[in-house]
Protein backbone atom coordinates (compact mmCIF):
# COMPACT_ATOMS: atom_id res chain seq x y z
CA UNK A 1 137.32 24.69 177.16
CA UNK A 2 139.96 21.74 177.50
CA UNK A 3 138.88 18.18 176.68
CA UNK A 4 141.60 15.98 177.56
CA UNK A 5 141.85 13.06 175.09
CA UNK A 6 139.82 14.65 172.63
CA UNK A 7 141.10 14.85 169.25
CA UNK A 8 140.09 15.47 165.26
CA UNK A 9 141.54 14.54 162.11
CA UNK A 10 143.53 17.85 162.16
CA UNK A 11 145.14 17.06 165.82
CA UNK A 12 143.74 18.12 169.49
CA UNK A 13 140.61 19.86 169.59
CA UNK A 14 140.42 23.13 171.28
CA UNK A 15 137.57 25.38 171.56
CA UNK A 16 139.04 28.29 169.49
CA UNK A 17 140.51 29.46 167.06
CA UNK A 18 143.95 27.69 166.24
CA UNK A 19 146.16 27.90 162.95
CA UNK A 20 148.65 25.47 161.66
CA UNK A 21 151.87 26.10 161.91
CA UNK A 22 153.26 28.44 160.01
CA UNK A 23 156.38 27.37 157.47
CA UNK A 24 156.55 30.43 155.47
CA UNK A 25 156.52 34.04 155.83
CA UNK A 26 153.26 36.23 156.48
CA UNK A 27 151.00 35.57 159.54
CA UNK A 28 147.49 34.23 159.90
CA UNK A 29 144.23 36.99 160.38
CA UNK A 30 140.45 36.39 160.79
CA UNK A 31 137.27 38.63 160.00
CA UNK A 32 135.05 39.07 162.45
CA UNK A 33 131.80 41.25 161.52
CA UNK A 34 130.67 43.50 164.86
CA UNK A 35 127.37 42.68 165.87
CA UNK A 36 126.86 46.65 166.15
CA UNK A 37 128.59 49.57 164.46
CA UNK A 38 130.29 51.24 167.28
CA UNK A 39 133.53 52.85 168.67
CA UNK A 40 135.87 50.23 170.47
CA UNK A 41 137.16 51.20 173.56
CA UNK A 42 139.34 48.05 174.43
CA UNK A 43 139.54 44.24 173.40
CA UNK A 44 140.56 41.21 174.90
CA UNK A 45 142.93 38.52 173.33
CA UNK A 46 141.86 35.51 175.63
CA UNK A 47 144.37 32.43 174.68
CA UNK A 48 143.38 30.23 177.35
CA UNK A 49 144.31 26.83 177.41
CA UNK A 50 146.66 27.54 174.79
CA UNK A 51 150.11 27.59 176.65
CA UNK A 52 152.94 26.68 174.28
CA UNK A 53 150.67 27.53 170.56
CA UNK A 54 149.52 30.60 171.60
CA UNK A 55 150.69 33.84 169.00
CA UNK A 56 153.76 35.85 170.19
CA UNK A 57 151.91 38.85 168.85
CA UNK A 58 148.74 40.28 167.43
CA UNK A 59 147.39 43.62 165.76
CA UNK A 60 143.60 44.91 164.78
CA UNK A 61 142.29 46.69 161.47
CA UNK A 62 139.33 47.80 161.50
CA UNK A 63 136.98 48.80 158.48
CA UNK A 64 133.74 50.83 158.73
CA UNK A 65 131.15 49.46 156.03
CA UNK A 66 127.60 49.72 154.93
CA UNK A 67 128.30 46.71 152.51
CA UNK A 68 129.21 43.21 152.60
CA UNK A 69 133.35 43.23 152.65
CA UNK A 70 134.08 41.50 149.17
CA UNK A 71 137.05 38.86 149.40
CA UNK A 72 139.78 40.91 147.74
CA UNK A 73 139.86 43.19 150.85
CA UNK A 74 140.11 40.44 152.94
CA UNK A 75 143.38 40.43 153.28
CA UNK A 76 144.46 43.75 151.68
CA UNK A 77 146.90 46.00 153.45
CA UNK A 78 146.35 49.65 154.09
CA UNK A 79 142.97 51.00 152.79
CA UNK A 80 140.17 50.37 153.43
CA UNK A 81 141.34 49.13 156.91
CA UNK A 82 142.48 51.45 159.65
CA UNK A 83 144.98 49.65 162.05
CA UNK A 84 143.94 50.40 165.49
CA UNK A 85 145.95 48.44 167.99
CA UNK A 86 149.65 48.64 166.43
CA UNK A 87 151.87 44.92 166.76
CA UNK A 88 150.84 44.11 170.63
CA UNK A 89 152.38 41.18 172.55
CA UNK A 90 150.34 37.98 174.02
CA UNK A 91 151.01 36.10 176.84
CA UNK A 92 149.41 32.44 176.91
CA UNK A 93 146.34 30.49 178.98
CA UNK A 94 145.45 34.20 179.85
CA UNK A 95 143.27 37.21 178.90
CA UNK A 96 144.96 39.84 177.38
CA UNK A 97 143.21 43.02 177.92
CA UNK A 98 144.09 45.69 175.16
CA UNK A 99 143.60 49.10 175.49
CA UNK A 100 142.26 50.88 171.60
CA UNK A 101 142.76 54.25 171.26
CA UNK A 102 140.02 55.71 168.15
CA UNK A 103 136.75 57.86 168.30
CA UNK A 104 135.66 56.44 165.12
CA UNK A 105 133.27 53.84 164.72
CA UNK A 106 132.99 50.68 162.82
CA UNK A 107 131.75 47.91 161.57
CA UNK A 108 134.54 45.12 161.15
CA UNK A 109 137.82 44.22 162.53
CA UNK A 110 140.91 41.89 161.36
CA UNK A 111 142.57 40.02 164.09
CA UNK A 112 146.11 39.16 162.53
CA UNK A 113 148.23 36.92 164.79
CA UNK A 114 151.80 36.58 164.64
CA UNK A 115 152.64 34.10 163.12
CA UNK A 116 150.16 31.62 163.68
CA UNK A 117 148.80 29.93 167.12
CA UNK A 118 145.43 29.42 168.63
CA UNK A 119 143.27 32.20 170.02
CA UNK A 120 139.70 30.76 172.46
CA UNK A 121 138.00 34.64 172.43
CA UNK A 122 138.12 37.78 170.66
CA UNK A 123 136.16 39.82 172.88
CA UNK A 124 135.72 43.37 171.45
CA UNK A 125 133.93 46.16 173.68
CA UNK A 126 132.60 49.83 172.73
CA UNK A 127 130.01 52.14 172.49
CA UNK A 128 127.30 51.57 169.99
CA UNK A 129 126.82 53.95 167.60
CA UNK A 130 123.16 54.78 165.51
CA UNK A 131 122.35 57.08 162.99
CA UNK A 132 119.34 58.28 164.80
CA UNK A 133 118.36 60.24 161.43
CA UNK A 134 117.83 57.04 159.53
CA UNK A 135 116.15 54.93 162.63
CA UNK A 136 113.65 57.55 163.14
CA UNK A 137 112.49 58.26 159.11
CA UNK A 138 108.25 58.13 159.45
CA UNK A 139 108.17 59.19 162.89
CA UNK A 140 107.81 55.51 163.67
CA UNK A 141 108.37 54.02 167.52
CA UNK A 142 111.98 52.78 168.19
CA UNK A 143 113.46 50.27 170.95
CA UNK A 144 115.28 52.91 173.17
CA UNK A 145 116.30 50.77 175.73
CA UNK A 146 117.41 48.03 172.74
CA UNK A 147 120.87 46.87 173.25
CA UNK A 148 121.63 47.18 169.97
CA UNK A 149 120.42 50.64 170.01
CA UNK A 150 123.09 51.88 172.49
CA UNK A 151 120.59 50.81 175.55
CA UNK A 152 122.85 49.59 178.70
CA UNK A 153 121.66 48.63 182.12
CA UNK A 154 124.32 50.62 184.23
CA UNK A 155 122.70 49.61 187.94
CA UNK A 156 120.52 47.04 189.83
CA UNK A 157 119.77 46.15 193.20
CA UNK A 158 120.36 42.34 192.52
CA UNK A 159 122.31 40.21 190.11
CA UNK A 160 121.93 37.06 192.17
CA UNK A 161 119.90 34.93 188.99
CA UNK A 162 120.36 37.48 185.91
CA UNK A 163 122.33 40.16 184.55
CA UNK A 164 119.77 42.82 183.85
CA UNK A 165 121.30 43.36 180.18
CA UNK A 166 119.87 40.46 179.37
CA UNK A 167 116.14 42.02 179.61
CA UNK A 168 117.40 44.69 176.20
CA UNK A 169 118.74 41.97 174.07
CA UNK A 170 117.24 41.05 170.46
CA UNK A 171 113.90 38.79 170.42
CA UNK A 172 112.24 36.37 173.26
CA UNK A 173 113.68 34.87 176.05
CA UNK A 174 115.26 31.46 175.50
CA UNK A 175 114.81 31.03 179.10
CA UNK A 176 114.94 32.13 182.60
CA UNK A 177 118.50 32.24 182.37
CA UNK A 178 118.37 34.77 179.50
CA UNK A 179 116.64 37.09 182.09
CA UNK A 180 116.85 39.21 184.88
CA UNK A 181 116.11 37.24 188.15
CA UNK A 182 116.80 38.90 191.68
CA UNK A 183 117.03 36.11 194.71
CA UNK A 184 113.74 35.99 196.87
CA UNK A 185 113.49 39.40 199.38
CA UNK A 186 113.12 38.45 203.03
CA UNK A 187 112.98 42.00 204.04
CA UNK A 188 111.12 44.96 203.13
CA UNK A 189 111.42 46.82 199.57
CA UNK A 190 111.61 45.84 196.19
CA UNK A 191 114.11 45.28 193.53
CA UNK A 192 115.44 47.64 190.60
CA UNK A 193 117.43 47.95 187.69
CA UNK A 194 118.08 51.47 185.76
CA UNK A 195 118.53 51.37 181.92
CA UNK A 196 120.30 54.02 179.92
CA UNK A 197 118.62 54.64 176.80
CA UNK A 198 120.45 54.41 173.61
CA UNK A 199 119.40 58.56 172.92
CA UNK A 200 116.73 60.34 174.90
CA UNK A 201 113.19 60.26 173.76
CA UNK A 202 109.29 60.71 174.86
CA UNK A 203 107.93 56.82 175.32
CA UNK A 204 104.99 55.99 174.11
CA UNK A 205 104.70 52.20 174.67
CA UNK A 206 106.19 49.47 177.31
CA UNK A 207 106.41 45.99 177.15
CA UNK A 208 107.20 43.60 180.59
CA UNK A 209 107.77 40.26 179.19
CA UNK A 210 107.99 37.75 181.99
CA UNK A 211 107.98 34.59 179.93
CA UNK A 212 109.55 31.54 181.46
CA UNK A 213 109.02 33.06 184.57
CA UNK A 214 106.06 31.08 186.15
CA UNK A 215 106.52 30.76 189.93
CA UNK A 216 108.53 33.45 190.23
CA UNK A 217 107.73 36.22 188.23
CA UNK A 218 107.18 39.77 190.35
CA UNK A 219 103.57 40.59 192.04
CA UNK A 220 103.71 43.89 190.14
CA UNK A 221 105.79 46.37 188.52
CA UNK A 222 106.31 50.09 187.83
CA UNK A 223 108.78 52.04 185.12
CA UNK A 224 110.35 55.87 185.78
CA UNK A 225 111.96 58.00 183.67
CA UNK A 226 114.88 60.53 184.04
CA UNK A 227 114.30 63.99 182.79
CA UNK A 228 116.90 66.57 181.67
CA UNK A 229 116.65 67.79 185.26
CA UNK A 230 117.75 64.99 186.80
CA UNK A 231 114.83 64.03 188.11
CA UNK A 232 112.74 60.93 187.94
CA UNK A 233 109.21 60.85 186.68
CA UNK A 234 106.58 57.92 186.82
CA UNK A 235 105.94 56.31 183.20
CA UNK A 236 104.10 53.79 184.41
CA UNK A 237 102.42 53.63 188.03
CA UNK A 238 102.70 50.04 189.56
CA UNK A 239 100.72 47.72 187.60
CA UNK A 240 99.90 43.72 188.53
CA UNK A 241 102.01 41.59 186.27
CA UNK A 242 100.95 37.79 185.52
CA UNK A 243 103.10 34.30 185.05
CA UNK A 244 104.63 33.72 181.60
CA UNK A 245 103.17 36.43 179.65
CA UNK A 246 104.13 39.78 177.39
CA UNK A 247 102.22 42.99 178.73
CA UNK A 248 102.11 45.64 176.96
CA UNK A 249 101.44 49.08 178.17
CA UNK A 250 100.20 52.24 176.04
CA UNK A 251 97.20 54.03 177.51
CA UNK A 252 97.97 52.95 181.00
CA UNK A 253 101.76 55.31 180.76
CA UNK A 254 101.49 58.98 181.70
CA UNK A 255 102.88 61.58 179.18
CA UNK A 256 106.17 63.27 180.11
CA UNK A 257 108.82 65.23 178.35
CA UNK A 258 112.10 63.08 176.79
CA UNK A 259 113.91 60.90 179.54
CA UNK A 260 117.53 59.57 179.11
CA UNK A 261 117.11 56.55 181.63
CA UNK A 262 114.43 54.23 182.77
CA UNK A 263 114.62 52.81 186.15
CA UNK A 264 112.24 49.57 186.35
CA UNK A 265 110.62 48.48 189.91
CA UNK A 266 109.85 44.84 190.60
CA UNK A 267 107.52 43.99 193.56
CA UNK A 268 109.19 42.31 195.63
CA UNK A 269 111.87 40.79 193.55
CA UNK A 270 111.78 38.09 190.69
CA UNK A 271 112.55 37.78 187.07
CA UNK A 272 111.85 39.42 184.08
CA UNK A 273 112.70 38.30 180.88
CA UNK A 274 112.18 41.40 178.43
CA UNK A 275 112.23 44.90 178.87
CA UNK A 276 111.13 47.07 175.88
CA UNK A 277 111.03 51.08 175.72
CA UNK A 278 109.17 52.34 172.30
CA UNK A 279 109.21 56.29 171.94
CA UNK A 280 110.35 58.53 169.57
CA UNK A 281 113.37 60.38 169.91
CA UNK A 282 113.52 63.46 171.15
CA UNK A 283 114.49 66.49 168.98
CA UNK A 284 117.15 69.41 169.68
């Protein structure tokens, strides 16, 4: 974002990140801990609004960590970080989409800009990865569907309010907007949205949170599951939903062997604010 008169004590404000400039040798970097361990796929160097300050250049290490990094590896070079996008060149008030090339996964990357300049995003996209081993000790229920789990909505039959990703994120609803809300059906049918769980499992408990939603929430609602077969299954056979409220479903599911995708049904359309799958996961 661009504020025009808008200044600080250090000179105009941007909303990004923007170095001095440099007078010396070396270049500028920043830290930036993943939200989820994963394998990157590709990132994007956004330097809008940044036209003549933007970097001529950038690279990416990347580190894979269990443990806070301590401050002498901040800037270290070599080990422990793994460059994975070699010296790559910018262009300014633009996204620069960046293709990364590694099948291992991790858990923090260095963004060093050359030499200095002013970056707005650092958008990093992957695959999430979960030791499955660990998350499943005590044969307790996990999230499948959890975003942070490897869960990704890959279809719906309506965006028009919500992305349906937004029904696996972490915790409540902050509000309808951090939902999934299809515009109202005038026609017959009913609305959808299929969620790839993070690793195949049996589920054992559902929860349809509608909070926030009050006038529009959906009449009713039902959950399949996609078997090894290919094949879809009914979890849970359409069930009344009410206003503003976290159901939770256990007795009412029907047992079936491990899926690998949910597909939820709304009736007719409306919003949903959580989706949660609890199972356990499904052994070789």
């Amino acid at each position: 974002m661009f504020v025009p008169g808008k200044y600080t004590g250090r000179g105009k404000w941007m909303d990004g990140w923007e170095s001095r400039r440099r007078r010396t040798p070396g270049h500028d970097w920043c830290i930036i801990r993943l939200g989820m361990r994963g394998i990157i796929r590709g990132v994007n160097v956004d330097t809008r609004f940044f036209t003549g300050n933007f970097p001529s250049h950038c690279s990416i290490d990347a580190v894979d960590s269990t443990r806070p990094l301590s401050p002498r590896m901040y800037g270290a070079e070599g080990g422990p970080w793994t460059t994975v996008l070699p010296n790559a060149a910018l262009e300014g008030d633009r996204d620069n989409y960046l293709t990364i090339r590694s099948d291992l996964p991790w858990t923090h990357v260095r963004l060093n800009i050359f030499p200095d300049g002013g970056v707005a995003r650092l958008r990093v996209y992957g695959d999430v990865v979960v030791d499955w081993r660990r998350m499943t000790q005590g044969e307790r229920l996990v999230d499948l569907a959890a975003i942070e789990h490897g869960g990704l909505a890959i279809d719906a039959s309506d965006r028009h309010y919500g992305e349906p990703n937004n029904m696996i994120m972490p915790g409540r609803a902050r509000n309808m907007g951090d939902g999934w809300e299809t515009k109202r059906r005038r026609g017959p049918g009913y609305d959808w949205a299929i969620i790839r769980l993070g690793t195949p499992g049996v589920v054992a408990k559902v929860e349809i949170d509608t909070q926030h939603f009050k006038g529009n929430f959906p009449d009713s609602a039902s959950l399949e599951g996609l078997l090894v077969d290919g094949t879809w299954t009914e979890l849970l056979p359409q069930t009344k939903l009410r206003a503003h409220h976290r159901h939770l479903f256990v007795r009412q599911l029907r047992v079936t062997p491990p899926v690998s995708q949910v597909r939820l049904n709304i009736f007719p359309d409306g919003g949903i604010s959580r989706l949660r799958v609890y199972g356990r996961v499904a052994t070789a």
